[in-house]
N, C-alpha and C. Protein backbone atom coordinates (compact mmCIF):
# COMPACT_ATOMS: atom_id res chain seq x y z
N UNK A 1 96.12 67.66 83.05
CA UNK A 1 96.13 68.44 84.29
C UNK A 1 95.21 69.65 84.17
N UNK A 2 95.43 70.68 82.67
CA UNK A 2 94.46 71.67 83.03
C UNK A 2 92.77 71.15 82.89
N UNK A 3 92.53 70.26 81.92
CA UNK A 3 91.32 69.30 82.45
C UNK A 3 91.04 68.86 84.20
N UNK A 4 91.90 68.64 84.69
CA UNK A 4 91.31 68.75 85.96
C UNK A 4 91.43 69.56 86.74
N UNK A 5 91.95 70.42 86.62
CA UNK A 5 91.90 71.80 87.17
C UNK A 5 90.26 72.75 86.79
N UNK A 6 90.41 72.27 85.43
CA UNK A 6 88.69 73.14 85.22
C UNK A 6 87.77 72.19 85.61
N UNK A 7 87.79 70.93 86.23
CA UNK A 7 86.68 70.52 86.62
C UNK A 7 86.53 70.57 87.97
N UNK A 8 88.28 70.77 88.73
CA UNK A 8 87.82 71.16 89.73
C UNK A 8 87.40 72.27 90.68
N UNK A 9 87.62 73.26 89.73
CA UNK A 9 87.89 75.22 90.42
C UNK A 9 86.98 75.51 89.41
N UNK A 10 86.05 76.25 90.40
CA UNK A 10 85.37 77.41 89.85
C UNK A 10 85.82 78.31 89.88
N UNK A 11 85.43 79.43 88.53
CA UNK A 11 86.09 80.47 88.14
C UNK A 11 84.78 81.61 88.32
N UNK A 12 85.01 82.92 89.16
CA UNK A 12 84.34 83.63 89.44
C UNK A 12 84.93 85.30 88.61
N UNK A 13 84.38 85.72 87.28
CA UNK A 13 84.85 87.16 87.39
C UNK A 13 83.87 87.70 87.80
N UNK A 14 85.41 88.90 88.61
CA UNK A 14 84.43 89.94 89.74
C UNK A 14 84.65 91.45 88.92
N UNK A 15 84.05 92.14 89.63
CA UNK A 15 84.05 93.81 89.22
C UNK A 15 84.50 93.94 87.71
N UNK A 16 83.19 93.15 86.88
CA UNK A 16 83.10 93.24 85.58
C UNK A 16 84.41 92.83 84.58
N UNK A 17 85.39 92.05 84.78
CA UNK A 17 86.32 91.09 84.61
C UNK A 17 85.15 90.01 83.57
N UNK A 18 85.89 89.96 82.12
CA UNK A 18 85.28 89.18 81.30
C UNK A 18 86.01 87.93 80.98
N UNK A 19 85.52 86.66 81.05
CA UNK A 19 86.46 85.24 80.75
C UNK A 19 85.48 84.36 79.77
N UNK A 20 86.03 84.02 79.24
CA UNK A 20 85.79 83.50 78.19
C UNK A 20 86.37 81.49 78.36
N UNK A 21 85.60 80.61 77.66
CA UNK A 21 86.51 79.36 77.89
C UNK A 21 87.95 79.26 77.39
N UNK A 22 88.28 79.83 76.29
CA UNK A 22 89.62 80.07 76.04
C UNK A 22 90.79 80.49 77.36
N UNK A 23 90.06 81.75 77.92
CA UNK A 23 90.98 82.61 79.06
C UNK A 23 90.83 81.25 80.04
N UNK A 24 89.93 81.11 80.43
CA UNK A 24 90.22 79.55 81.34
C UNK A 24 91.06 78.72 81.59
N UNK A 25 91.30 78.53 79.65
CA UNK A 25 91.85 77.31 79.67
C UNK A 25 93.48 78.12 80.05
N UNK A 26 93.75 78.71 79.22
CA UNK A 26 95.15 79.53 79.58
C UNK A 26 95.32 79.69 80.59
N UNK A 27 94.30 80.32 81.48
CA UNK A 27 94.85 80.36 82.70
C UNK A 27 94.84 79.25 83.71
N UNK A 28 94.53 77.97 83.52
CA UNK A 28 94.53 76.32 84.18
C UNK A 28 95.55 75.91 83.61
N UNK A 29 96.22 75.84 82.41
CA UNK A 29 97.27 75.65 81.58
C UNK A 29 98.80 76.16 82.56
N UNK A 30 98.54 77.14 82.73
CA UNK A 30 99.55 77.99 83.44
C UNK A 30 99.83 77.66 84.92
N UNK A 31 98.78 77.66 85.09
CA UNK A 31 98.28 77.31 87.26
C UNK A 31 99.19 75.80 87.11
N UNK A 32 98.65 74.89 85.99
CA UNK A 32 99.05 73.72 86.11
C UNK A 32 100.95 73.54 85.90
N UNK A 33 101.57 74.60 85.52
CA UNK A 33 103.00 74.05 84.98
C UNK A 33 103.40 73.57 86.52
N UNK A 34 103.03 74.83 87.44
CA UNK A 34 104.32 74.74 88.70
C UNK A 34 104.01 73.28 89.30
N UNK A 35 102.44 72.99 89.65
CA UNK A 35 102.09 71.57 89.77
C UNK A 35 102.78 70.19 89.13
N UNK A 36 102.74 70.39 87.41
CA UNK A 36 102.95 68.96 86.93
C UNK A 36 103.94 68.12 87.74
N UNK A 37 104.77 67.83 88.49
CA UNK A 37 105.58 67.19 89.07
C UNK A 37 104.58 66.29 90.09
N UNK A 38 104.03 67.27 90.82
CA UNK A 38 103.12 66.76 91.83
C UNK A 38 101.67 65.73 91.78
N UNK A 39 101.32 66.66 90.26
CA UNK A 39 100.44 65.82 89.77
C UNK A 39 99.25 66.21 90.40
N UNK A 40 97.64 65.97 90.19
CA UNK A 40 96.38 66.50 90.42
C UNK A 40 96.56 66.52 92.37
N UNK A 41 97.16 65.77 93.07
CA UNK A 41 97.77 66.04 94.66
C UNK A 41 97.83 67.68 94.43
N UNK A 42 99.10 68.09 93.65
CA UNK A 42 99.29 69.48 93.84
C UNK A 42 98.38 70.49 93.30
N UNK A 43 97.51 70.34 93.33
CA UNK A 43 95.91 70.74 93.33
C UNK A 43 95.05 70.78 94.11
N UNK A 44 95.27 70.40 95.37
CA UNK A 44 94.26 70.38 96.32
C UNK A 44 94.10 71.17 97.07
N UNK A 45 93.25 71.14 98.17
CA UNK A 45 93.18 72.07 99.31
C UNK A 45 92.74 73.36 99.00
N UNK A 46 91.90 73.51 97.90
CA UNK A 46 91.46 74.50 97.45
C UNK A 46 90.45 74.95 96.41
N UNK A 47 89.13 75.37 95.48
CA UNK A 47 88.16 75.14 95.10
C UNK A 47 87.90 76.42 94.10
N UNK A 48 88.39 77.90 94.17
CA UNK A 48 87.61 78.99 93.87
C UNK A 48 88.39 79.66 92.97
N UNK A 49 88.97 80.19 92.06
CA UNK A 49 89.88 80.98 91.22
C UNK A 49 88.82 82.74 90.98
N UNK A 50 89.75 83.19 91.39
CA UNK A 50 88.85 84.86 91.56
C UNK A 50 89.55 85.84 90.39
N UNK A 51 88.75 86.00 89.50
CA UNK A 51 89.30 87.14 88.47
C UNK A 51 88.76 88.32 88.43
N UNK A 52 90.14 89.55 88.60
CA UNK A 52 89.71 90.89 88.66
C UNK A 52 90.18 91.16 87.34
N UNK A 53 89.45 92.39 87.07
CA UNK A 53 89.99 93.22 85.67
C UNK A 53 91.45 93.47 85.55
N UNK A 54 91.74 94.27 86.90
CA UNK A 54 93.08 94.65 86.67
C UNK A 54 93.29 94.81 88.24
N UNK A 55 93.84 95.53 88.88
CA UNK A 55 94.90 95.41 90.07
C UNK A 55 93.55 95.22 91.46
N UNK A 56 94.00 95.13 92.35
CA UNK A 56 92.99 94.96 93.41
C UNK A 56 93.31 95.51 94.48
N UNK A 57 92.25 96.21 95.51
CA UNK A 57 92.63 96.23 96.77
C UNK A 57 92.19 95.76 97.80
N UNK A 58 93.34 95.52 98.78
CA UNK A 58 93.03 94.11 99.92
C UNK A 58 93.17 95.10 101.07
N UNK A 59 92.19 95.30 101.82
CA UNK A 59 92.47 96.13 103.44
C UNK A 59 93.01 94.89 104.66
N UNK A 60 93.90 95.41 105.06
CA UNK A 60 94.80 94.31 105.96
C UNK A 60 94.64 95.00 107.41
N UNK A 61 94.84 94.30 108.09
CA UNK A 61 95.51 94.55 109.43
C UNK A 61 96.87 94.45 110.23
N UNK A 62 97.53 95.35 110.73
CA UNK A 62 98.84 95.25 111.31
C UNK A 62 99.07 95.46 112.72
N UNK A 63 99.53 94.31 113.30
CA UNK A 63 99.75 94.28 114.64
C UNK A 63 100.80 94.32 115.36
N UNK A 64 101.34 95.85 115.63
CA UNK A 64 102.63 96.29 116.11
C UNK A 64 103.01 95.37 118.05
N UNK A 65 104.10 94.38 117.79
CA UNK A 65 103.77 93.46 118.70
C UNK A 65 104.41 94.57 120.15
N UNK A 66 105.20 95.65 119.96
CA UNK A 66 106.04 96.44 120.47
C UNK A 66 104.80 97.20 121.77
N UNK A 67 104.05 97.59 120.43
CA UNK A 67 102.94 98.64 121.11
C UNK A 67 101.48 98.34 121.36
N UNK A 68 101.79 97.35 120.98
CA UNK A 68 100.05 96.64 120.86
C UNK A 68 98.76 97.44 119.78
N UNK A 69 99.36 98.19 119.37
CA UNK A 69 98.42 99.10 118.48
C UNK A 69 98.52 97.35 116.90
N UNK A 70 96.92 98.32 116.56
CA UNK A 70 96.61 97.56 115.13
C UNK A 70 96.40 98.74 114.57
N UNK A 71 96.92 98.72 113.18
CA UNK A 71 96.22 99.68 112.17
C UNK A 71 95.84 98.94 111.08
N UNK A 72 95.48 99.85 110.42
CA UNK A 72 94.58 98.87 109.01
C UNK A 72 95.49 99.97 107.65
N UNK A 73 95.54 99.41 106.26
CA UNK A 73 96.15 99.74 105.58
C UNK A 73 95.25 99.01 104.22
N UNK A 74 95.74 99.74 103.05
CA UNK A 74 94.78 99.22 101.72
C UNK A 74 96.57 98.78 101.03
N UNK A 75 96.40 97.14 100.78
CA UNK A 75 97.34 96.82 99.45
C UNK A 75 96.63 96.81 98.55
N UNK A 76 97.53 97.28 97.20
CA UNK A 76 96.99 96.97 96.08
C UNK A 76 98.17 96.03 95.34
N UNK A 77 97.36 94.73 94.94
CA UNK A 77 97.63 93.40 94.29
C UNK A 77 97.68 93.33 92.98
N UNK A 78 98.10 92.57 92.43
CA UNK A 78 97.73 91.88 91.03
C UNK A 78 97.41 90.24 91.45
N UNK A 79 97.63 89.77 92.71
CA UNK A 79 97.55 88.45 92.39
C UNK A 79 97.63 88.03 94.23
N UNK A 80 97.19 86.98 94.17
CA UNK A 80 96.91 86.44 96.01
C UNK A 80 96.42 85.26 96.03
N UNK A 81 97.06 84.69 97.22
CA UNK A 81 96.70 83.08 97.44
C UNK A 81 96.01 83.23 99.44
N UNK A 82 95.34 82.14 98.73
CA UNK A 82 95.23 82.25 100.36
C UNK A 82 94.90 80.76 100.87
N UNK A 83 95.65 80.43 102.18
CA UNK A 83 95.61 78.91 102.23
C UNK A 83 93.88 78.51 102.67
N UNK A 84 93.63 77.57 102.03
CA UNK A 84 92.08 76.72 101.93
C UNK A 84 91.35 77.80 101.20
N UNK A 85 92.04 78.93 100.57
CA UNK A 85 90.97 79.50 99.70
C UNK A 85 91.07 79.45 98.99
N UNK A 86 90.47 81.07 97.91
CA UNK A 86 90.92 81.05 96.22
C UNK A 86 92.35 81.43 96.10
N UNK A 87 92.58 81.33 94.75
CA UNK A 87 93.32 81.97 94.22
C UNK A 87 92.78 83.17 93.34
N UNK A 88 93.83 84.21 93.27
CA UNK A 88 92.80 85.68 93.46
C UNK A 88 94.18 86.28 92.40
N UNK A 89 93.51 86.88 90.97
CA UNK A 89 94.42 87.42 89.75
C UNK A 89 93.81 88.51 89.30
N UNK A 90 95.07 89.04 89.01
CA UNK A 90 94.28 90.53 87.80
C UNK A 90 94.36 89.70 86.11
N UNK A 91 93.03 90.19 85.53
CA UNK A 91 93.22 89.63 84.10
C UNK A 91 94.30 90.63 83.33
N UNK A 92 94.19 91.44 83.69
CA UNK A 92 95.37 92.51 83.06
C UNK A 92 96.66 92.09 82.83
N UNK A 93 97.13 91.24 84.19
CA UNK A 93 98.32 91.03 84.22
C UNK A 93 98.80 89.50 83.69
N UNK A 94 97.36 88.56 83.68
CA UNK A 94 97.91 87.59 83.03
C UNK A 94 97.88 87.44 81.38
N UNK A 95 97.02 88.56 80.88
CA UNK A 95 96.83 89.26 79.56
C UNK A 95 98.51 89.25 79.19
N UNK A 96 99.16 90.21 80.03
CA UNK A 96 100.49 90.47 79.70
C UNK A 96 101.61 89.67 79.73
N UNK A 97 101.22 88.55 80.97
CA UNK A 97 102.31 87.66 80.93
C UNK A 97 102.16 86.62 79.49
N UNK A 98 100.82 86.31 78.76
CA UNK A 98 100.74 85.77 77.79
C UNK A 98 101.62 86.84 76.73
N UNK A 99 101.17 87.35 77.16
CA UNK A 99 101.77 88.37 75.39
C UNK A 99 103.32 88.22 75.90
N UNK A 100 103.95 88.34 77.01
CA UNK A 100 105.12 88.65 77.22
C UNK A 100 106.03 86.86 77.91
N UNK A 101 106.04 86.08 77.72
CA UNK A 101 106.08 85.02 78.39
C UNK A 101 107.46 85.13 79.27
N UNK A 102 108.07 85.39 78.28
CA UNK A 102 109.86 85.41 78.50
C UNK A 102 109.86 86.53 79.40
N UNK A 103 109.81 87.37 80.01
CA UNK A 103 110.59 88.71 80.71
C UNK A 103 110.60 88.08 82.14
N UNK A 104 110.55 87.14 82.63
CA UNK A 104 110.90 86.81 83.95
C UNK A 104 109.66 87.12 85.12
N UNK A 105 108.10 87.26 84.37
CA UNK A 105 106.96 87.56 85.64
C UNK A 105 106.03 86.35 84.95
N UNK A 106 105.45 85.94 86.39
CA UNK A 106 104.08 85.33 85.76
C UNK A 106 103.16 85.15 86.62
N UNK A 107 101.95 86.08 86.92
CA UNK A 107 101.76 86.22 87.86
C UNK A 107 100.86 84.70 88.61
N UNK A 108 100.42 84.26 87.46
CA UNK A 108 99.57 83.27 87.90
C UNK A 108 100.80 81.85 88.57
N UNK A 109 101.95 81.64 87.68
CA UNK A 109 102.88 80.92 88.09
C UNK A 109 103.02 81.71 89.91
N UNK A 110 103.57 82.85 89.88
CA UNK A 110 103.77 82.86 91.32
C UNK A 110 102.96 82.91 92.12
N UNK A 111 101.68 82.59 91.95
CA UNK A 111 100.51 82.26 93.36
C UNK A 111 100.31 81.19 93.31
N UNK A 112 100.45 80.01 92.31
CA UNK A 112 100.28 78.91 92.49
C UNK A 112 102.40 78.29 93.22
N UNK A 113 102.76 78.89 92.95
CA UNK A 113 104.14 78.62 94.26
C UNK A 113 103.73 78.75 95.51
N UNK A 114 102.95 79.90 95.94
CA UNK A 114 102.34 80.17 97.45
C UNK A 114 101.03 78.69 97.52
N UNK A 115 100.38 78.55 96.50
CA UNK A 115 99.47 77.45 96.63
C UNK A 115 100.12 76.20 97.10
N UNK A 116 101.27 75.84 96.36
CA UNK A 116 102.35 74.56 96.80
C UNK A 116 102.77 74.45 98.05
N UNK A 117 103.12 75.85 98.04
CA UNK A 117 104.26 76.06 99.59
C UNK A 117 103.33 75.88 100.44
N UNK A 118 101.99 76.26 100.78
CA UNK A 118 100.94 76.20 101.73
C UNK A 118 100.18 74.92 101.66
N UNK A 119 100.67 73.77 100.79
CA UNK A 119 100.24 72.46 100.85
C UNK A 119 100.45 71.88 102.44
N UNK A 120 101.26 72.07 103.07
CA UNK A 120 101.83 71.66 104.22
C UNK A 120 101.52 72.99 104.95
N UNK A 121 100.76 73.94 105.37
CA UNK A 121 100.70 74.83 105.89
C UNK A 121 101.39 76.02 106.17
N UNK A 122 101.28 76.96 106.57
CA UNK A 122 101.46 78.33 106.42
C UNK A 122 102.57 78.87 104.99
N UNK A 123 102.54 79.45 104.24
CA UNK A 123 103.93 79.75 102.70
C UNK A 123 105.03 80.14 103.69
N UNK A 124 106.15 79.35 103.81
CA UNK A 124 107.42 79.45 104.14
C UNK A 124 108.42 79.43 103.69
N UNK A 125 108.28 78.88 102.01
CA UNK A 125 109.11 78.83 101.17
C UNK A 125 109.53 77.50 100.90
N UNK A 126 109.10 76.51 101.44
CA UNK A 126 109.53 74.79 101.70
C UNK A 126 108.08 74.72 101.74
N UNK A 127 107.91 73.78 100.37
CA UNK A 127 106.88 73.14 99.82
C UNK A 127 107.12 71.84 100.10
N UNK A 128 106.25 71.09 100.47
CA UNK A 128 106.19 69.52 100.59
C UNK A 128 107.16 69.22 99.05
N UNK A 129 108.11 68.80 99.18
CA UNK A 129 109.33 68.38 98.65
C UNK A 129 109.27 66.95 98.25
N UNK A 130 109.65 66.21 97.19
CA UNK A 130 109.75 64.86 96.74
C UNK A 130 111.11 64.19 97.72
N UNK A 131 110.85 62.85 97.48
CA UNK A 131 112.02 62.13 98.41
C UNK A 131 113.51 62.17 97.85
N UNK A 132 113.42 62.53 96.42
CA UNK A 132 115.07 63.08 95.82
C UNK A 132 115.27 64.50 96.13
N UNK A 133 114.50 65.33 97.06
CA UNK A 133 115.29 66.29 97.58
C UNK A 133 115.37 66.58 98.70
N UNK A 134 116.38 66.85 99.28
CA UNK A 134 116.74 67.21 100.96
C UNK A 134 116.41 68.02 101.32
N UNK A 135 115.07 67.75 102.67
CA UNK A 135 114.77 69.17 103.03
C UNK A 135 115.76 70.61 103.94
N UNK A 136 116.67 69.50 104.09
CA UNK A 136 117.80 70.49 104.72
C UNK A 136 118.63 70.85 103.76
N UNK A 137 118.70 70.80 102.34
CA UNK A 137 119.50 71.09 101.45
C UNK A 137 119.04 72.10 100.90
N UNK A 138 117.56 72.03 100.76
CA UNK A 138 116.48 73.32 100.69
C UNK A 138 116.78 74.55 100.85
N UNK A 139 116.32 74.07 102.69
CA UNK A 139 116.18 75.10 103.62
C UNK A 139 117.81 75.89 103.55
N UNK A 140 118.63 75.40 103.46
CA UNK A 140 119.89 75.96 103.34
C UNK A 140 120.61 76.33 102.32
N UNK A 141 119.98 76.20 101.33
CA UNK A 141 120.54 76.59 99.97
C UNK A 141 119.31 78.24 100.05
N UNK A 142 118.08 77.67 100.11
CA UNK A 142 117.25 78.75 99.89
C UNK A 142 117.37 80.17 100.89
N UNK A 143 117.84 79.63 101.71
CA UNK A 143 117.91 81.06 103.21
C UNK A 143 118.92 81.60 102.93
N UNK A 144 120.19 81.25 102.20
CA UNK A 144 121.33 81.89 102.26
C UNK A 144 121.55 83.15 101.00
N UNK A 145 120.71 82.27 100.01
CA UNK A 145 120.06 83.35 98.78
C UNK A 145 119.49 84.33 99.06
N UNK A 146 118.32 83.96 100.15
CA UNK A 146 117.31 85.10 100.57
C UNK A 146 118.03 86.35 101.48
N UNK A 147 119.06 85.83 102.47
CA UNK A 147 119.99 86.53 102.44
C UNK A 147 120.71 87.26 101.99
N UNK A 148 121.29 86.86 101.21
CA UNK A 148 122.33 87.34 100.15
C UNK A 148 121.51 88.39 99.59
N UNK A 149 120.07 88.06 99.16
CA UNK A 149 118.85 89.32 98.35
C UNK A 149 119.07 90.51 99.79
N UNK A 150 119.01 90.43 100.35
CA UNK A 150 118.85 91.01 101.46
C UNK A 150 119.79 92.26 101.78
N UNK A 151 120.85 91.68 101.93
CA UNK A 151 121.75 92.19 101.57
C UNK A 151 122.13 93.19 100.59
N UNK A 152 121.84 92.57 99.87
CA UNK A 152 122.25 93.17 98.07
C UNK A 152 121.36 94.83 98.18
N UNK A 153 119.96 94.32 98.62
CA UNK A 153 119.18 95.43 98.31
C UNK A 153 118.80 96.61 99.60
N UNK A 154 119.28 95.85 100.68
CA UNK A 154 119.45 96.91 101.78
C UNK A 154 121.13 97.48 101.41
N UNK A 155 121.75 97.16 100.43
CA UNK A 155 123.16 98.39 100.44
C UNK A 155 122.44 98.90 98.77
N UNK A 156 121.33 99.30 98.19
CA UNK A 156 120.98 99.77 97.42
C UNK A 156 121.51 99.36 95.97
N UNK A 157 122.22 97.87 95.97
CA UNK A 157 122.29 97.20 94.93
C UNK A 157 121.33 96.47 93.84
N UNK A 158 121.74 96.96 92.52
CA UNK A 158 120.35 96.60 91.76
C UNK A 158 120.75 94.76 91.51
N UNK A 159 119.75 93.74 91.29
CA UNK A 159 119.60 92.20 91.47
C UNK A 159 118.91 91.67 90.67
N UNK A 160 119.60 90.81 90.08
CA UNK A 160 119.28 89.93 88.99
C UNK A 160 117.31 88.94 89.50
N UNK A 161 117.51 89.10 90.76
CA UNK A 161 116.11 88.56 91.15
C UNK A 161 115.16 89.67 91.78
N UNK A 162 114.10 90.08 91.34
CA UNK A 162 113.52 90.95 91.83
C UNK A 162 113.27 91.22 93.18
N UNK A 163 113.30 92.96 93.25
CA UNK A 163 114.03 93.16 95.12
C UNK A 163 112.29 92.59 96.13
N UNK A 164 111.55 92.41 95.56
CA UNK A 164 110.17 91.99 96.05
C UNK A 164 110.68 90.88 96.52
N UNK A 165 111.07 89.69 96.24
CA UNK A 165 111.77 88.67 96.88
C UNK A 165 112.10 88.82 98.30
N UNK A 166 112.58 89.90 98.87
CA UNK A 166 113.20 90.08 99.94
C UNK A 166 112.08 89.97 100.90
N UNK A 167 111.14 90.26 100.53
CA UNK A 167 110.26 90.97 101.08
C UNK A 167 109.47 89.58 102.34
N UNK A 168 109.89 88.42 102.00
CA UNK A 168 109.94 87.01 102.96
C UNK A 168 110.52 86.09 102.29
N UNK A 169 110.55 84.62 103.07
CA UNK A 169 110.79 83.36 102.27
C UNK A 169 110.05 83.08 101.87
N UNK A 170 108.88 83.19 101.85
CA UNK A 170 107.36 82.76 101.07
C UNK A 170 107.33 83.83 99.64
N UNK A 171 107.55 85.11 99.57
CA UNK A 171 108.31 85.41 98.67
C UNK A 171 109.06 85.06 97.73
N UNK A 172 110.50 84.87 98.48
CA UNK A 172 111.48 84.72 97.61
C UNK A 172 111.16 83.43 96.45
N UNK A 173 110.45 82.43 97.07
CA UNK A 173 110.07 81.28 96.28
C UNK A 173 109.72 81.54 95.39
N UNK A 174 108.38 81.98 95.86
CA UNK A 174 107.50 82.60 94.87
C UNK A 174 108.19 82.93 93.27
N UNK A 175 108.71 84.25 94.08
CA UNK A 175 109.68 85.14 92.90
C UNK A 175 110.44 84.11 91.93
N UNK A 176 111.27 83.45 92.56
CA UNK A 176 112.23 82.41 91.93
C UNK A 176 111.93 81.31 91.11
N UNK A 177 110.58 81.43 91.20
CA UNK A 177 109.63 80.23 90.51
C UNK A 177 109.19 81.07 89.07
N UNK A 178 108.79 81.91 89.34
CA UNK A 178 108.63 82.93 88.12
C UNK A 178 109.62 82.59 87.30
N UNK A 179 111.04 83.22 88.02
CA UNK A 179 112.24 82.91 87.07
C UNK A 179 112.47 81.78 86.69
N UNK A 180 112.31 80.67 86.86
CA UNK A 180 112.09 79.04 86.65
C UNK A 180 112.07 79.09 85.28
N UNK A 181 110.76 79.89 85.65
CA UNK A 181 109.52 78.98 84.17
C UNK A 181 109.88 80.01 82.94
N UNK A 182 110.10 81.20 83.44
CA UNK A 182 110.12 82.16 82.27
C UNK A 182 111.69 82.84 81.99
N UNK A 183 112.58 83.17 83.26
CA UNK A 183 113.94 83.17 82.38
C UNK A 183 114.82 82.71 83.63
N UNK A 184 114.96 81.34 83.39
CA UNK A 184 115.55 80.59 83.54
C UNK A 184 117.39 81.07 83.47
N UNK A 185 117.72 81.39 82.99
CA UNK A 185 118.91 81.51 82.41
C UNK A 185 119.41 82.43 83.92
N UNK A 186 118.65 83.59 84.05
CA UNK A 186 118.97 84.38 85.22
C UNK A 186 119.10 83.96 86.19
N UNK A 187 117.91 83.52 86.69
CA UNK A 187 118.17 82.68 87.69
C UNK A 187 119.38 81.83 87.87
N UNK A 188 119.75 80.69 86.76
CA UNK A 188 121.26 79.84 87.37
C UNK A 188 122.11 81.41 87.23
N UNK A 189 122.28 82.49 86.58
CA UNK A 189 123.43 83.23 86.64
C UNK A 189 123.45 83.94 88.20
N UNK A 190 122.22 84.27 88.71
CA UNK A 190 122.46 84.43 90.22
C UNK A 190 122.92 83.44 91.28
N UNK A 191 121.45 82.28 90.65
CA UNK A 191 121.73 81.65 91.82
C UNK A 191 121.65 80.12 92.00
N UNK A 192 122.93 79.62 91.12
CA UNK A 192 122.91 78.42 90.10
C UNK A 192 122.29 76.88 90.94
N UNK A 193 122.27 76.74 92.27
CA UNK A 193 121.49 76.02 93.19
C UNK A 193 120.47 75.86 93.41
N UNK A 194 120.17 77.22 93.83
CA UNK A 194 118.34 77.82 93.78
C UNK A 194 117.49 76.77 92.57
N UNK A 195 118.47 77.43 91.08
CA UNK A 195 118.26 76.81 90.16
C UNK A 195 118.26 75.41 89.82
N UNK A 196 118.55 75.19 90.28
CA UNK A 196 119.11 73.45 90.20
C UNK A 196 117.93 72.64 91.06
N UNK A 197 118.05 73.17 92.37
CA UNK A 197 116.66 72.47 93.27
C UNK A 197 115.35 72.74 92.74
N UNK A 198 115.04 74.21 92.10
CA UNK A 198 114.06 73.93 90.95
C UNK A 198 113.79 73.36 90.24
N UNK A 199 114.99 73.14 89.51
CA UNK A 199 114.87 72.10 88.39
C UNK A 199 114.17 70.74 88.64
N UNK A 200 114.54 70.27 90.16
CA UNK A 200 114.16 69.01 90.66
C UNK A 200 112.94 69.01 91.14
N UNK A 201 112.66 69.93 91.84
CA UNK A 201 111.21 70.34 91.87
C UNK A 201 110.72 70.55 90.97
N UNK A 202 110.39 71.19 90.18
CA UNK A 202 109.31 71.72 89.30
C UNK A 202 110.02 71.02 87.67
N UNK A 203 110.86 70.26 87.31
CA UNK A 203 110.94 69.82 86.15
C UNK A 203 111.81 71.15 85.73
N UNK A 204 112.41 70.70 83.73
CA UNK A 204 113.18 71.22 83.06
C UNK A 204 111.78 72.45 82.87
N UNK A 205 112.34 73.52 82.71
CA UNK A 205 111.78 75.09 82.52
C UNK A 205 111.62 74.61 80.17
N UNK A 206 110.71 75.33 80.19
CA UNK A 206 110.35 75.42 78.37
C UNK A 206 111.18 76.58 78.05
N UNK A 207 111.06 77.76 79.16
CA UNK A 207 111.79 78.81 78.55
C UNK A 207 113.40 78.67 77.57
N UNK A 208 113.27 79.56 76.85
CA UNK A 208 114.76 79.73 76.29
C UNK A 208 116.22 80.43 77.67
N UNK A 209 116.90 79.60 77.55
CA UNK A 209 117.90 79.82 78.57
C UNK A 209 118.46 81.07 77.88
């Protein structure tokens, strides 16, 4: 898989971001875990891998539907997907998730979740799904979690899944996929379903439970 991943994505470092074939391969290695289920399919629809040094900023637009006003605003990223485009990383941060595997982040794992989920269009959190799982078992296992996050962190409760999760269902996936691959264990102690439909999706996790 990461063989075809490097033959099929070009790798661009930007704003003096250094890669090497080694960093490549690690980072196609990685892109490829959330995929293997899907197989070189869950690879498609997409061509460009963008490496920054370290964090990035993205100028957005916001369209207040109330008032009709737009404003513009600067995020700053470590990591971004975008559907039919690249995928867009800080080397900094996947520097760290190598050195650090286990602590529950990965940044390259969670943009290739937004890459999956946007196989079928717009990241909603429901990724084109295999025929052993119910997409209404999904959708209803996964919304009630995202909820529940919701909850938890609008009454200023601290959460076993990071409060960024909340932040959508295209999110929460995201987030929860992280925990998958890297601590596993947390995840079933929150949210032992979540966990479980991962499992079926994305295969048994390497991490130590």
């Amino acid at each position: 898989m990461a063989t075809i991943f490097l033959a099929r994505k070009r790798f661009h470092a930007l704003a003096g971001a250094e890669l090497d074939e080694r960093l490549r391969l690690l980072i196609a290695m990685q892109a490829c875990l959330p995929a293997l289920q899907q197989g070189p399919r869950g690879l498609r629809g997409w061509n460009e891998v963008l490496i920054y040094p370290g964090e990035f900023k993205v100028r957005r637009k916001h369209h207040d539907e109330r008032s009709g006003v737009v404003s513009e605003a600067e995020d700053v990223l470590i990591g971004e997907a975008w559907e039919h485009g690249p995928l867009v990383l800080s080397l900094a941060d996947i520097l760290l998730d190598l050195e650090q595997p286990w602590d529950g982040y990965n940044v390259v794992v969670h943009e290739m979740a937004h890459k999956l989920d946007m196989l079928d269009g717009p990241a909603d959190g429901v990724p084109p799904l295999p025929s052993g799982i119910a997409r209404r078992a999904w959708i209803n296992a996964f919304q009630r979690a995202y909820d529940d996050l919701i909850a938890e962190t609008a009454r200023g409760r601290e959460t076993l899944i990071d409060a960024y999760a909340a932040e959508g269902t295209d999110e929460f996936f995201a987030v929860v996929s992280e925990l998958h691959w890297s601590q596993p264990g947390v995840l079933q102690r929150s949210e032992p379903v979540v966990a479980e439909l991962l499992t079926a999706y994305y295969g048994p996790s390497p991490a130590p439970h």
